[in-house]
PDB file of N, CA and C in Angstrom:
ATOM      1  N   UNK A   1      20.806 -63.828 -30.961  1.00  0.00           N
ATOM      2  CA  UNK A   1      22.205 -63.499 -30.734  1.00  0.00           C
ATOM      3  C   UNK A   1      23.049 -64.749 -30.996  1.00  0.00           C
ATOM      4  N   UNK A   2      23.998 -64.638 -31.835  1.00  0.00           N
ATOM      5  CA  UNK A   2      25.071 -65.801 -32.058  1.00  0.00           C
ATOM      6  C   UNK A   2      25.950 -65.968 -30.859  1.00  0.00           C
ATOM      7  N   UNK A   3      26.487 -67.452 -30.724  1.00  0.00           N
ATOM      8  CA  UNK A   3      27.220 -67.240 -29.650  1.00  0.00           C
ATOM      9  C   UNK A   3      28.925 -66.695 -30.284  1.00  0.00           C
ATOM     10  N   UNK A   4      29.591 -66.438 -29.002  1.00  0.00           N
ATOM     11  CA  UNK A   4      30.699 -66.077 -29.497  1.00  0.00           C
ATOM     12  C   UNK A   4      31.804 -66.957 -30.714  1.00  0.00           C
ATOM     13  N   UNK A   5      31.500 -68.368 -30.236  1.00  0.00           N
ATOM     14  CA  UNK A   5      32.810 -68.883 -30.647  1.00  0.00           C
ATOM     15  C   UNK A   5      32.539 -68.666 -32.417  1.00  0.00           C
ATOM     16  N   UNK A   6      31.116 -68.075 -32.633  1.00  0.00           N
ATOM     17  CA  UNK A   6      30.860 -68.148 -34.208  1.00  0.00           C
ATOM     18  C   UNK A   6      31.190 -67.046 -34.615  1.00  0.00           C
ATOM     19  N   UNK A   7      31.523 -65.948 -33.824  1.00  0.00           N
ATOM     20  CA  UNK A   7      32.208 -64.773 -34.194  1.00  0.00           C
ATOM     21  C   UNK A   7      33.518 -64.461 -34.777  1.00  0.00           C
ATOM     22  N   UNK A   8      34.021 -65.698 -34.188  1.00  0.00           N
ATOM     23  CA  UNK A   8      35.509 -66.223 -34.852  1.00  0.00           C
ATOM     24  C   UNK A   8      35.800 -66.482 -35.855  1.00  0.00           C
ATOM     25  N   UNK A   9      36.346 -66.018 -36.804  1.00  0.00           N
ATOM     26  CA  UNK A   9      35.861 -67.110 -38.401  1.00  0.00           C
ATOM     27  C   UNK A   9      36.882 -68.342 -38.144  1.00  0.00           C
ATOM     28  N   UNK A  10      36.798 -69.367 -38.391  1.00  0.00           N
ATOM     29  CA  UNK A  10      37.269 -70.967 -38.442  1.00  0.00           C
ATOM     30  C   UNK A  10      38.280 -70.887 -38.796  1.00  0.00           C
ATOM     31  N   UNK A  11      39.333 -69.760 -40.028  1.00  0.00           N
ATOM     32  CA  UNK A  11      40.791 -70.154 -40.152  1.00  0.00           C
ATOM     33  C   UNK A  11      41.019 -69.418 -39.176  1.00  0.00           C
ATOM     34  N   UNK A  12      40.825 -68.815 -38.059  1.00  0.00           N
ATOM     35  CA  UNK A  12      41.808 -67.836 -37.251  1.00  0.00           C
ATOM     36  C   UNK A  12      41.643 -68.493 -35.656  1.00  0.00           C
ATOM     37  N   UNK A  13      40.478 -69.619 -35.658  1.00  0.00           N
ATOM     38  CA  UNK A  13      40.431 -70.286 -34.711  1.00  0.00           C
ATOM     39  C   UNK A  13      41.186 -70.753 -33.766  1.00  0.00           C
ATOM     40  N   UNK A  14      42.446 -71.701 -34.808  1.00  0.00           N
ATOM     41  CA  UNK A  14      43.021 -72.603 -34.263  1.00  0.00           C
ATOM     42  C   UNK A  14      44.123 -71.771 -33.651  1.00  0.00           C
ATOM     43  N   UNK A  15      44.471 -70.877 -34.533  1.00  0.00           N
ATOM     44  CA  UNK A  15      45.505 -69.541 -33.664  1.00  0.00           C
ATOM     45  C   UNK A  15      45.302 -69.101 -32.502  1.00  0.00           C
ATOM     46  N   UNK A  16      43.875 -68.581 -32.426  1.00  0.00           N
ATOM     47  CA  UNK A  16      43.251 -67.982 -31.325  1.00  0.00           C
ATOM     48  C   UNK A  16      43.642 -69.202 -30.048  1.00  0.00           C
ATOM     49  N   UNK A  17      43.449 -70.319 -30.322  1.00  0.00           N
ATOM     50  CA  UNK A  17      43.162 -71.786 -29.530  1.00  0.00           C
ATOM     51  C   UNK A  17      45.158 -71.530 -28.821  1.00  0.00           C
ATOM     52  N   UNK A  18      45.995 -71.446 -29.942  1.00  0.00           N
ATOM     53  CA  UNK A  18      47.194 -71.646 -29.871  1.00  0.00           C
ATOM     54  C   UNK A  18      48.091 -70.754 -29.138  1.00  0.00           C
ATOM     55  N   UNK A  19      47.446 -69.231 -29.491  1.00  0.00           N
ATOM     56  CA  UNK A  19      48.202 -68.036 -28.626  1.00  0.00           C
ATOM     57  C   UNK A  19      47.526 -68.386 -27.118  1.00  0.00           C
ATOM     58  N   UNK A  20      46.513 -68.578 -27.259  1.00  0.00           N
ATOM     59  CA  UNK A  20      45.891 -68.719 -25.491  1.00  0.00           C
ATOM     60  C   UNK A  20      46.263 -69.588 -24.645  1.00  0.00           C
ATOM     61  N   UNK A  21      47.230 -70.576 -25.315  1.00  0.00           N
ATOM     62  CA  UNK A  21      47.559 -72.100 -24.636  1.00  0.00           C
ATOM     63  C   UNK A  21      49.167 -71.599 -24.614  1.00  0.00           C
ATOM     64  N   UNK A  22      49.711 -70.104 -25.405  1.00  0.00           N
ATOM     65  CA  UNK A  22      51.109 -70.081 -24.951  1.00  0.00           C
ATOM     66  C   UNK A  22      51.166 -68.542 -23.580  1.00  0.00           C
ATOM     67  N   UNK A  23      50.164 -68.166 -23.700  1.00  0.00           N
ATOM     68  CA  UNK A  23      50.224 -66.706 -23.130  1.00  0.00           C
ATOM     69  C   UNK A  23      50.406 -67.013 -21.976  1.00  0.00           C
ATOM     70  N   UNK A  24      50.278 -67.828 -20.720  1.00  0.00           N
ATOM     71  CA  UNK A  24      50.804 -68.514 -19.639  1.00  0.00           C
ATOM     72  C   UNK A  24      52.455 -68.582 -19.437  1.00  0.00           C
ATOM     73  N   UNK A  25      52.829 -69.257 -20.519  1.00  0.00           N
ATOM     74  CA  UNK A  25      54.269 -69.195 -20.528  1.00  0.00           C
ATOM     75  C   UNK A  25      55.321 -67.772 -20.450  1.00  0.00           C
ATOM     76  N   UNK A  26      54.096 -67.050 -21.168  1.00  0.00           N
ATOM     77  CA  UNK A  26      54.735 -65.894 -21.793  1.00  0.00           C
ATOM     78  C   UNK A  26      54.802 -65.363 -20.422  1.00  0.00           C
ATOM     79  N   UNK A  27      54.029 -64.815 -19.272  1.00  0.00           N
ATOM     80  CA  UNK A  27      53.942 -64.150 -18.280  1.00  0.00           C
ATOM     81  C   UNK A  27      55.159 -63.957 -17.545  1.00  0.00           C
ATOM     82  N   UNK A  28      55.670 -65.049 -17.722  1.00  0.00           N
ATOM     83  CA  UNK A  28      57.361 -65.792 -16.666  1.00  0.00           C
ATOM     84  C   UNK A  28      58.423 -64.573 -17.600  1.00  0.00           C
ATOM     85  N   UNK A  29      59.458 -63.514 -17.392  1.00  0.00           N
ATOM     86  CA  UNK A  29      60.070 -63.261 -18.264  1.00  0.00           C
ATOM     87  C   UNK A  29      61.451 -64.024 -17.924  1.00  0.00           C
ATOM     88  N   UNK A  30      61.369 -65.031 -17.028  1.00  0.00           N
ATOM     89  CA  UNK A  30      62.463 -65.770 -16.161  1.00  0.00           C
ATOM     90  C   UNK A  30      62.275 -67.144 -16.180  1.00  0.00           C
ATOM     91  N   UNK A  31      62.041 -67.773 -17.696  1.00  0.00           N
ATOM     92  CA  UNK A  31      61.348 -69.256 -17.956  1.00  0.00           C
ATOM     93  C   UNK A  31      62.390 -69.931 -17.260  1.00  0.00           C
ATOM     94  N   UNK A  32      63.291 -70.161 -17.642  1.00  0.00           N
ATOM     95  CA  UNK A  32      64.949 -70.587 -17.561  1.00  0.00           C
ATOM     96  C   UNK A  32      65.368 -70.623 -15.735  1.00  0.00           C
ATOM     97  N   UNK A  33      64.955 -69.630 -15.423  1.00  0.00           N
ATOM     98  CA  UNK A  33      65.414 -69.229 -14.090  1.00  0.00           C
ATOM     99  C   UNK A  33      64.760 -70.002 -12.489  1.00  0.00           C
ATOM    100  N   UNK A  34      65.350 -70.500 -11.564  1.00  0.00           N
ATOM    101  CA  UNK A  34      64.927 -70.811 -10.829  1.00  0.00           C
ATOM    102  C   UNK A  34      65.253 -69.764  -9.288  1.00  0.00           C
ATOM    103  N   UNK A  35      64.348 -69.835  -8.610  1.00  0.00           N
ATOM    104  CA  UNK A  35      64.279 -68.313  -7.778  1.00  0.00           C
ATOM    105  C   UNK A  35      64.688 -69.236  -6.622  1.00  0.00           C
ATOM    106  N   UNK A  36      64.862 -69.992  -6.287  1.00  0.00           N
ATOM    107  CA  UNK A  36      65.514 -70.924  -4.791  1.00  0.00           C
ATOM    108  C   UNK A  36      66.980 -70.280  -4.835  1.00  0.00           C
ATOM    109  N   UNK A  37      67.424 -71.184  -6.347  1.00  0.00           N
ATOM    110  CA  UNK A  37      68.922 -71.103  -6.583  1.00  0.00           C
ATOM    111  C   UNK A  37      68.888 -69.831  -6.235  1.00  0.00           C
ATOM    112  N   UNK A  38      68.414 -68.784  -7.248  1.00  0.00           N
ATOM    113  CA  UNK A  38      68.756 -67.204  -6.945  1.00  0.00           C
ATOM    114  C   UNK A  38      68.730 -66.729  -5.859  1.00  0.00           C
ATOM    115  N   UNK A  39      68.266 -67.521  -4.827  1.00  0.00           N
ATOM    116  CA  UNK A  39      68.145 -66.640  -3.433  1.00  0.00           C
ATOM    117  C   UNK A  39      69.444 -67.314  -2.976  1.00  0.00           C
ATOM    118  N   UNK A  40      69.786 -68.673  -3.161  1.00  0.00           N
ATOM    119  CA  UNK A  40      71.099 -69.151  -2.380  1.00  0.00           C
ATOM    120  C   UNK A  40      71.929 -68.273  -2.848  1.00  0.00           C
ATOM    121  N   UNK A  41      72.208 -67.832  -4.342  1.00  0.00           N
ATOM    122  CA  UNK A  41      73.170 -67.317  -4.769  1.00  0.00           C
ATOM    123  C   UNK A  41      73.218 -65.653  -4.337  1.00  0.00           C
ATOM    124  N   UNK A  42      72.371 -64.832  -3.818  1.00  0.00           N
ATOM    125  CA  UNK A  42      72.016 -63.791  -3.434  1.00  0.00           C
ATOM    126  C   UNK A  42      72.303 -63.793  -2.135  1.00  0.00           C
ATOM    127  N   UNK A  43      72.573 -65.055  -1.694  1.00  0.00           N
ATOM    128  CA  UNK A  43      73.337 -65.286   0.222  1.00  0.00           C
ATOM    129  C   UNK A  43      74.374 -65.156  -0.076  1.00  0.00           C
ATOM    130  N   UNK A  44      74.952 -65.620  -0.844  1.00  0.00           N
ATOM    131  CA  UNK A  44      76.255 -66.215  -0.989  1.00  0.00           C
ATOM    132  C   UNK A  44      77.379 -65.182  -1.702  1.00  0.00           C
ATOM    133  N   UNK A  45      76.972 -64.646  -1.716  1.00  0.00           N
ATOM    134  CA  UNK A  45      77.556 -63.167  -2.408  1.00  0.00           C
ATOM    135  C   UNK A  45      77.174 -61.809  -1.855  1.00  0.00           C
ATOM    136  N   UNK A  46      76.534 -62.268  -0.374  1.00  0.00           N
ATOM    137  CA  UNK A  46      75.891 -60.534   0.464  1.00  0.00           C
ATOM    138  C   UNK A  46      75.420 -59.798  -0.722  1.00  0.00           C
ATOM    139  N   UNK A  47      74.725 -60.143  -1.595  1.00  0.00           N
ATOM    140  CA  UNK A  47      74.660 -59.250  -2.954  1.00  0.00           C
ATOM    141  C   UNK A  47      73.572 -57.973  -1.969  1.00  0.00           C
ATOM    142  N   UNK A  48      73.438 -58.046  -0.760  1.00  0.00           N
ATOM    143  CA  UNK A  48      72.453 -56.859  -0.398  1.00  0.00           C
ATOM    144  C   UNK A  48      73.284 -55.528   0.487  1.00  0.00           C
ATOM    145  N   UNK A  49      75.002 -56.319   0.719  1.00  0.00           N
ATOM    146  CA  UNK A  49      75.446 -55.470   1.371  1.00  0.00           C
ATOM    147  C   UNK A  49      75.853 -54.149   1.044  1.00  0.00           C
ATOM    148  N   UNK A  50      75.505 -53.895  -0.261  1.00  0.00           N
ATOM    149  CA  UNK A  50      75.337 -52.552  -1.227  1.00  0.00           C
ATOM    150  C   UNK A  50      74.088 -51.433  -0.365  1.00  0.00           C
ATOM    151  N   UNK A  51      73.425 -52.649  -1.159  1.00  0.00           N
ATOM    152  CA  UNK A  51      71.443 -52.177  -0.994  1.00  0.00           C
ATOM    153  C   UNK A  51      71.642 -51.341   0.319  1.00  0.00           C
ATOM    154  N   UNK A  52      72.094 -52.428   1.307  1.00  0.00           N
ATOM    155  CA  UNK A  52      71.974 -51.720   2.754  1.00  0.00           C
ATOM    156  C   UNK A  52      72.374 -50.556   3.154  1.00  0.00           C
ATOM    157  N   UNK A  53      73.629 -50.225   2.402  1.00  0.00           N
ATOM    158  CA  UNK A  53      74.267 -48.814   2.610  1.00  0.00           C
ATOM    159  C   UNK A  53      73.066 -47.498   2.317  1.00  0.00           C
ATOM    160  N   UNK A  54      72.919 -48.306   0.924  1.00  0.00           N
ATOM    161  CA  UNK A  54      72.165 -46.842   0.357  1.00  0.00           C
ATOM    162  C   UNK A  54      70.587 -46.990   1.106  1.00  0.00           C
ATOM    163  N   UNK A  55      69.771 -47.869   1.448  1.00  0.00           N
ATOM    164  CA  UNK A  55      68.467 -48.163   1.982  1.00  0.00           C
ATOM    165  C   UNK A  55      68.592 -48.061   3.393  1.00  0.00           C
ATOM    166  N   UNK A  56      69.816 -47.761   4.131  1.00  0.00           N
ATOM    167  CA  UNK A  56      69.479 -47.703   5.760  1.00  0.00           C
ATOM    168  C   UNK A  56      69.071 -48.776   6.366  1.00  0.00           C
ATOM    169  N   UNK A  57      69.714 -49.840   5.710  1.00  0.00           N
ATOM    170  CA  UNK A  57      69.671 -51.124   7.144  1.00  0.00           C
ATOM    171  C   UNK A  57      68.914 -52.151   5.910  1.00  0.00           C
ATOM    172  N   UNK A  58      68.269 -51.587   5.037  1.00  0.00           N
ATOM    173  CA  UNK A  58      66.938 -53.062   4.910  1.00  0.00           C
ATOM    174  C   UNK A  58      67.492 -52.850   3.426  1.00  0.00           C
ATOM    175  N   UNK A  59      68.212 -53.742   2.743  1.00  0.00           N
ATOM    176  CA  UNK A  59      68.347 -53.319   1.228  1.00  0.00           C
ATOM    177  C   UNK A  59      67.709 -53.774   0.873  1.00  0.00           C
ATOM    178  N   UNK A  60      66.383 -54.778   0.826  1.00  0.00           N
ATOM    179  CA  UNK A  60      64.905 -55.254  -0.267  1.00  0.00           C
ATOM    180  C   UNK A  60      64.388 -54.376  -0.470  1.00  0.00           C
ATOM    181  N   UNK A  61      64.504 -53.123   0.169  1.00  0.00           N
ATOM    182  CA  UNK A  61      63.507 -51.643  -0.325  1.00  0.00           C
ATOM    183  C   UNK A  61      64.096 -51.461  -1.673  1.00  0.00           C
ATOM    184  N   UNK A  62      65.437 -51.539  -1.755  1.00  0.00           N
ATOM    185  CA  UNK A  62      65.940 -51.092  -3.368  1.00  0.00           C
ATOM    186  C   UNK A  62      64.946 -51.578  -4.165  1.00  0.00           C
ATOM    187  N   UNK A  63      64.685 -52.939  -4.027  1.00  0.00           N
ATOM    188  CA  UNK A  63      64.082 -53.362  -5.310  1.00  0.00           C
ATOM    189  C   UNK A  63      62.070 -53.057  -5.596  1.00  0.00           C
ATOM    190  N   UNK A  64      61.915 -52.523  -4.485  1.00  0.00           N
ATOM    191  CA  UNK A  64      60.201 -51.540  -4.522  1.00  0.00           C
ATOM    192  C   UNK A  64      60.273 -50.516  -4.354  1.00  0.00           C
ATOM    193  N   UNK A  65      61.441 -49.864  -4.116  1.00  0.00           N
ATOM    194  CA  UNK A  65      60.910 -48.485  -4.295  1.00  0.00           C
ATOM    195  C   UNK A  65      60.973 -47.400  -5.651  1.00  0.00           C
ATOM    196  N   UNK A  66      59.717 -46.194  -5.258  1.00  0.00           N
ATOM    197  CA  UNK A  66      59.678 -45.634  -6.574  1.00  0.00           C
ATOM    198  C   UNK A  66      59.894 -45.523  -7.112  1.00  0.00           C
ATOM    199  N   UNK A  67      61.544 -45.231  -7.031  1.00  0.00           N
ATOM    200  CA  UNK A  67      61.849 -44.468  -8.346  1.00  0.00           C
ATOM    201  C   UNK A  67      63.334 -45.598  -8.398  1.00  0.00           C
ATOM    202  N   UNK A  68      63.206 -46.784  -8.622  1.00  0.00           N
ATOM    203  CA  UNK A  68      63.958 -48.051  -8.752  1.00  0.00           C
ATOM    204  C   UNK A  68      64.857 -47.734 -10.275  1.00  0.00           C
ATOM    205  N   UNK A  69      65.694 -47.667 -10.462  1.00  0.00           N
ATOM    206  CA  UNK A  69      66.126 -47.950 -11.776  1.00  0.00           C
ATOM    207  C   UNK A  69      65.669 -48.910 -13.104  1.00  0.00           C
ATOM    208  N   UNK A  70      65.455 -49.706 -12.884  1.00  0.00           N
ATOM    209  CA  UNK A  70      65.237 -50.984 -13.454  1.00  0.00           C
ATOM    210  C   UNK A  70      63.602 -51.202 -13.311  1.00  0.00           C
ATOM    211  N   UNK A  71      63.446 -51.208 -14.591  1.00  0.00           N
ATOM    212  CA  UNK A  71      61.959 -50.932 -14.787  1.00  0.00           C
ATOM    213  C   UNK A  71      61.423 -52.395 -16.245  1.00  0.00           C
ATOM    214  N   UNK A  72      62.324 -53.172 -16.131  1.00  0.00           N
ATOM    215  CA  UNK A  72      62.151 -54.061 -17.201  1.00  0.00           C
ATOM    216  C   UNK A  72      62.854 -55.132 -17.180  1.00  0.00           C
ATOM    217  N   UNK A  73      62.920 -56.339 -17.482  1.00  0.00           N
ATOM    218  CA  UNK A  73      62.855 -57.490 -17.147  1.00  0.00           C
ATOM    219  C   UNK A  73      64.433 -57.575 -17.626  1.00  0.00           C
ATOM    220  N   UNK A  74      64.868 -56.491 -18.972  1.00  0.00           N
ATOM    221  CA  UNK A  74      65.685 -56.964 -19.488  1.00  0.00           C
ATOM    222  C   UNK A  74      66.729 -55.847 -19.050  1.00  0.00           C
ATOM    223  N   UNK A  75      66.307 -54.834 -18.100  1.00  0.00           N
ATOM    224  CA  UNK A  75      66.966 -53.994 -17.054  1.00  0.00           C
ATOM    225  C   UNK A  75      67.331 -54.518 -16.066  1.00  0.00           C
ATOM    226  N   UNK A  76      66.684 -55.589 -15.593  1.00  0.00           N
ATOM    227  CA  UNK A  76      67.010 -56.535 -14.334  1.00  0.00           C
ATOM    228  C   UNK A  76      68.260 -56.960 -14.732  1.00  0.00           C
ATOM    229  N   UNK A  77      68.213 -57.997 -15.995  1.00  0.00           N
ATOM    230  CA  UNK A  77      69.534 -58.325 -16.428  1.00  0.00           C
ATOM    231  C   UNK A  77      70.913 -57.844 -17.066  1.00  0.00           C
ATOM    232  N   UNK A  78      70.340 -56.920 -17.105  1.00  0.00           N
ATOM    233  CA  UNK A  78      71.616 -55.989 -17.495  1.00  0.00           C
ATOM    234  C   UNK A  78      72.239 -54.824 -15.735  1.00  0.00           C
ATOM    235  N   UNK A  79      71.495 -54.782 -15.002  1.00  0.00           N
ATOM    236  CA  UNK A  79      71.822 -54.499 -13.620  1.00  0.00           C
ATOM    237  C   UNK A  79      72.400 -55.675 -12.795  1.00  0.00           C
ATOM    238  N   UNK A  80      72.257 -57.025 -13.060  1.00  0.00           N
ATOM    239  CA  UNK A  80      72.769 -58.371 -12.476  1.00  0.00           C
ATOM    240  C   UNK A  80      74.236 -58.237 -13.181  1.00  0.00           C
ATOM    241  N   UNK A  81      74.534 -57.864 -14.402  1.00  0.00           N
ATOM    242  CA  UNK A  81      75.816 -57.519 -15.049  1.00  0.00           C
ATOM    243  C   UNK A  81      76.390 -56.779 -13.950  1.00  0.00           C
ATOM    244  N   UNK A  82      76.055 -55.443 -13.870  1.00  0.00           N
ATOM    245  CA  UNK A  82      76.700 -54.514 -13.091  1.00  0.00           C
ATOM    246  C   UNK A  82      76.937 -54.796 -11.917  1.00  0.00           C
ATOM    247  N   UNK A  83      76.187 -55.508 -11.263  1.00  0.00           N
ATOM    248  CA  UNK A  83      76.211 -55.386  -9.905  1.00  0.00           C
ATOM    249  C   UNK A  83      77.498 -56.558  -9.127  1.00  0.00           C
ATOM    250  N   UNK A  84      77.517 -57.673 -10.354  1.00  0.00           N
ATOM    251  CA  UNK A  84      78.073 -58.756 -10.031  1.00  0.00           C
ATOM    252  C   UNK A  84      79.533 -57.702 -10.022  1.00  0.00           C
ATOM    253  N   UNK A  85      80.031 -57.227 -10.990  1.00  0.00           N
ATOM    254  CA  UNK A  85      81.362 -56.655 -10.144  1.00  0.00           C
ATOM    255  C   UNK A  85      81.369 -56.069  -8.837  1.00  0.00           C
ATOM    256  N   UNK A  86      80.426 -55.435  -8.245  1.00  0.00           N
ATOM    257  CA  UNK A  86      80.231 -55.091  -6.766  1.00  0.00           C
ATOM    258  C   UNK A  86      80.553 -56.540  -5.780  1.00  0.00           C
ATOM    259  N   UNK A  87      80.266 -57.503  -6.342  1.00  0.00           N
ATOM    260  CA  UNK A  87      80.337 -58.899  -5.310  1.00  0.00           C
ATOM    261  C   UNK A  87      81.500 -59.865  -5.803  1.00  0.00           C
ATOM    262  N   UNK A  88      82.761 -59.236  -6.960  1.00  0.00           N
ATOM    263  CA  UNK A  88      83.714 -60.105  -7.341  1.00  0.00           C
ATOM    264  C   UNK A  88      82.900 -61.147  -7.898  1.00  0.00           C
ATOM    265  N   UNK A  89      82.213 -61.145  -8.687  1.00  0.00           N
ATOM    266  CA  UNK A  89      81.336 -62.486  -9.273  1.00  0.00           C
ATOM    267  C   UNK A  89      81.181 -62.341 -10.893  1.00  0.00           C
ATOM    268  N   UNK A  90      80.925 -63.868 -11.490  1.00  0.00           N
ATOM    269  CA  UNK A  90      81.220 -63.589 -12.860  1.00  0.00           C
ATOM    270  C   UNK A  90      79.946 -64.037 -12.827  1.00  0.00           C
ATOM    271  N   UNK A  91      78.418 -64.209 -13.221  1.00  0.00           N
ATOM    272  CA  UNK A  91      77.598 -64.885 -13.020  1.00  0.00           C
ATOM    273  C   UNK A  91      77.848 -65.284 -14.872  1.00  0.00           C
ATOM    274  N   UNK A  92      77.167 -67.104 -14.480  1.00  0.00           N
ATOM    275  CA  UNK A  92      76.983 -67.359 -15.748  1.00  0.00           C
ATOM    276  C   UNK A  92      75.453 -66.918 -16.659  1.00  0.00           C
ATOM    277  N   UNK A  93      75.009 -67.522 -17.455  1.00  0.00           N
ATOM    278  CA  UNK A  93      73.701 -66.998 -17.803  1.00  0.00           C
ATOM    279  C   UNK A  93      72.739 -67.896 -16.740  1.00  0.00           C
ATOM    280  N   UNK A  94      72.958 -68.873 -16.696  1.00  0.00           N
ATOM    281  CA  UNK A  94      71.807 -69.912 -15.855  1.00  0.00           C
ATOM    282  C   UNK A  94      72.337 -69.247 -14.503  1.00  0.00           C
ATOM    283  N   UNK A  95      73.055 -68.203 -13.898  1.00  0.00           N
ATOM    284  CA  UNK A  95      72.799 -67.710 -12.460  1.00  0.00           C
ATOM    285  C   UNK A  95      72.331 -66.582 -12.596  1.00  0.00           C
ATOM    286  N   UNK A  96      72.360 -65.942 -14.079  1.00  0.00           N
ATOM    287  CA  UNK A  96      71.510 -64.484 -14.305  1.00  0.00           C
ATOM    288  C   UNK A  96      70.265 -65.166 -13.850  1.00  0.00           C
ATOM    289  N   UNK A  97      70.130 -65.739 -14.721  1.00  0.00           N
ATOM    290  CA  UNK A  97      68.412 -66.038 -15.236  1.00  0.00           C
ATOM    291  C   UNK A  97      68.219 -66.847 -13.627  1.00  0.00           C
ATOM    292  N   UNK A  98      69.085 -67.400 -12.550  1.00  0.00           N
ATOM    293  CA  UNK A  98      68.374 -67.684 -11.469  1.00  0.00           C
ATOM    294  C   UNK A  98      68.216 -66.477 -10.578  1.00  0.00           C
ATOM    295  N   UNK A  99      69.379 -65.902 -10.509  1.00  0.00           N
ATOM    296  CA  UNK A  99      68.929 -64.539  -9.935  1.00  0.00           C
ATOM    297  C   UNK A  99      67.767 -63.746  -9.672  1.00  0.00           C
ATOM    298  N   UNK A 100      68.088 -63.091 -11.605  1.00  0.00           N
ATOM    299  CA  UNK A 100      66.590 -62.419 -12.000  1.00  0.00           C
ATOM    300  C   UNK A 100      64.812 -63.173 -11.109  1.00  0.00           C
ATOM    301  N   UNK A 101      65.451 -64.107 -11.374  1.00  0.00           N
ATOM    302  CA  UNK A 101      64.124 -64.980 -11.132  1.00  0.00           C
ATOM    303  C   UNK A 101      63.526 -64.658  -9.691  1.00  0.00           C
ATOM    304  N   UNK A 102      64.325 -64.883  -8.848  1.00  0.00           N
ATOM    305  CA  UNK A 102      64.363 -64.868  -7.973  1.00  0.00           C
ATOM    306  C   UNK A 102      64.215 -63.215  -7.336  1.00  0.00           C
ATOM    307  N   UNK A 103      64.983 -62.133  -7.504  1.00  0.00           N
ATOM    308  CA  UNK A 103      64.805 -60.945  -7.867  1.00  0.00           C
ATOM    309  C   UNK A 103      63.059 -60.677  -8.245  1.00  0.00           C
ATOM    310  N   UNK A 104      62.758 -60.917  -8.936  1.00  0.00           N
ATOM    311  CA  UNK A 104      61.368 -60.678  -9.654  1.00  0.00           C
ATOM    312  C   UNK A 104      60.239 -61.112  -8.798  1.00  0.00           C
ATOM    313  N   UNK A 105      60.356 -61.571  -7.527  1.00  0.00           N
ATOM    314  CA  UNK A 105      59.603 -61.750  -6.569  1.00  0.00           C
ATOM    315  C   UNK A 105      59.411 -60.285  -6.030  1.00  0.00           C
ATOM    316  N   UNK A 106      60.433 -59.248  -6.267  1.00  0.00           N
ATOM    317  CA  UNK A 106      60.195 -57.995  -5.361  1.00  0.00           C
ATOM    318  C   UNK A 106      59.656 -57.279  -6.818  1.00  0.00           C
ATOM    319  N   UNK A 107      60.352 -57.418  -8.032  1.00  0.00           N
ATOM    320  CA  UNK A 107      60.313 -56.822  -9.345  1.00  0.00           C
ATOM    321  C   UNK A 107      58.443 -57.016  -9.597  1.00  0.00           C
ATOM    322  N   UNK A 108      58.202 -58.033 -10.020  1.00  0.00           N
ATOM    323  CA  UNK A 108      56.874 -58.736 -10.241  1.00  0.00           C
ATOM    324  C   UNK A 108      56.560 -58.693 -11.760  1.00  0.00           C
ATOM    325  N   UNK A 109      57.775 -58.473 -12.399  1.00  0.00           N
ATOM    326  CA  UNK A 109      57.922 -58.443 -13.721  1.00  0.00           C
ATOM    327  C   UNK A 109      56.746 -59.300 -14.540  1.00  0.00           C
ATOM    328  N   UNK A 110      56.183 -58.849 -15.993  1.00  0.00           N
ATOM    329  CA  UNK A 110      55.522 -60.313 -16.194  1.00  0.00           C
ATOM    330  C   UNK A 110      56.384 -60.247 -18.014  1.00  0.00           C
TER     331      UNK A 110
END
């Protein structure tokens, strides 16, 4: 039996070597984003005093339960659009992308 790495043919190697050393990165769909900031900024704007109305006291259920709207990383960010008029807020992109980030702790987006 050959071992595997000879199964590889030698020009497709170094690719193989190259996608596997980026697919880590890839997992994050929130590279940019830092989830601290997003939670300060998620205080700082009651951004849950929505949630709460419609969830009965606990608005983090919005973001696990079944039948959630937002089913994609790039649904997250286009719902951070919408929602910011609910909180008088203009978010820039670096408070999307901290948001989201931060958000994606309940999301688990990859």
């Amino acid at each position: 039996m050959k071992p595997a790495m000879k199964l590889i043919p030698r020009s497709i190697f170094p690719i193989a070597l190259l996608l596997g050393a980026v697919a880590p990165a890839a997992a994050n769909p929130f590279p940019n984003g830092n989830a601290q900031n997003g939670q300060k900024i998620f205080e700082k704007y009651d951004c849950n005093r929505c949630h709460n109305q419609i969830m009965g006291g606990d608005g983090n259920k919005i973001f696990t339960r079944f039948d959630r709207k937002r089913n994609s990383p790039e649904g997250l960010i286009e719902q951070i659009g919408m929602c910011s008029g609910n909180v008088n807020a203009h978010f820039n992109e670096q408070e999307t992308q901290d948001l989201a980030a931060y958000l994606n702790i309940f999301y688990k987006f990859k």
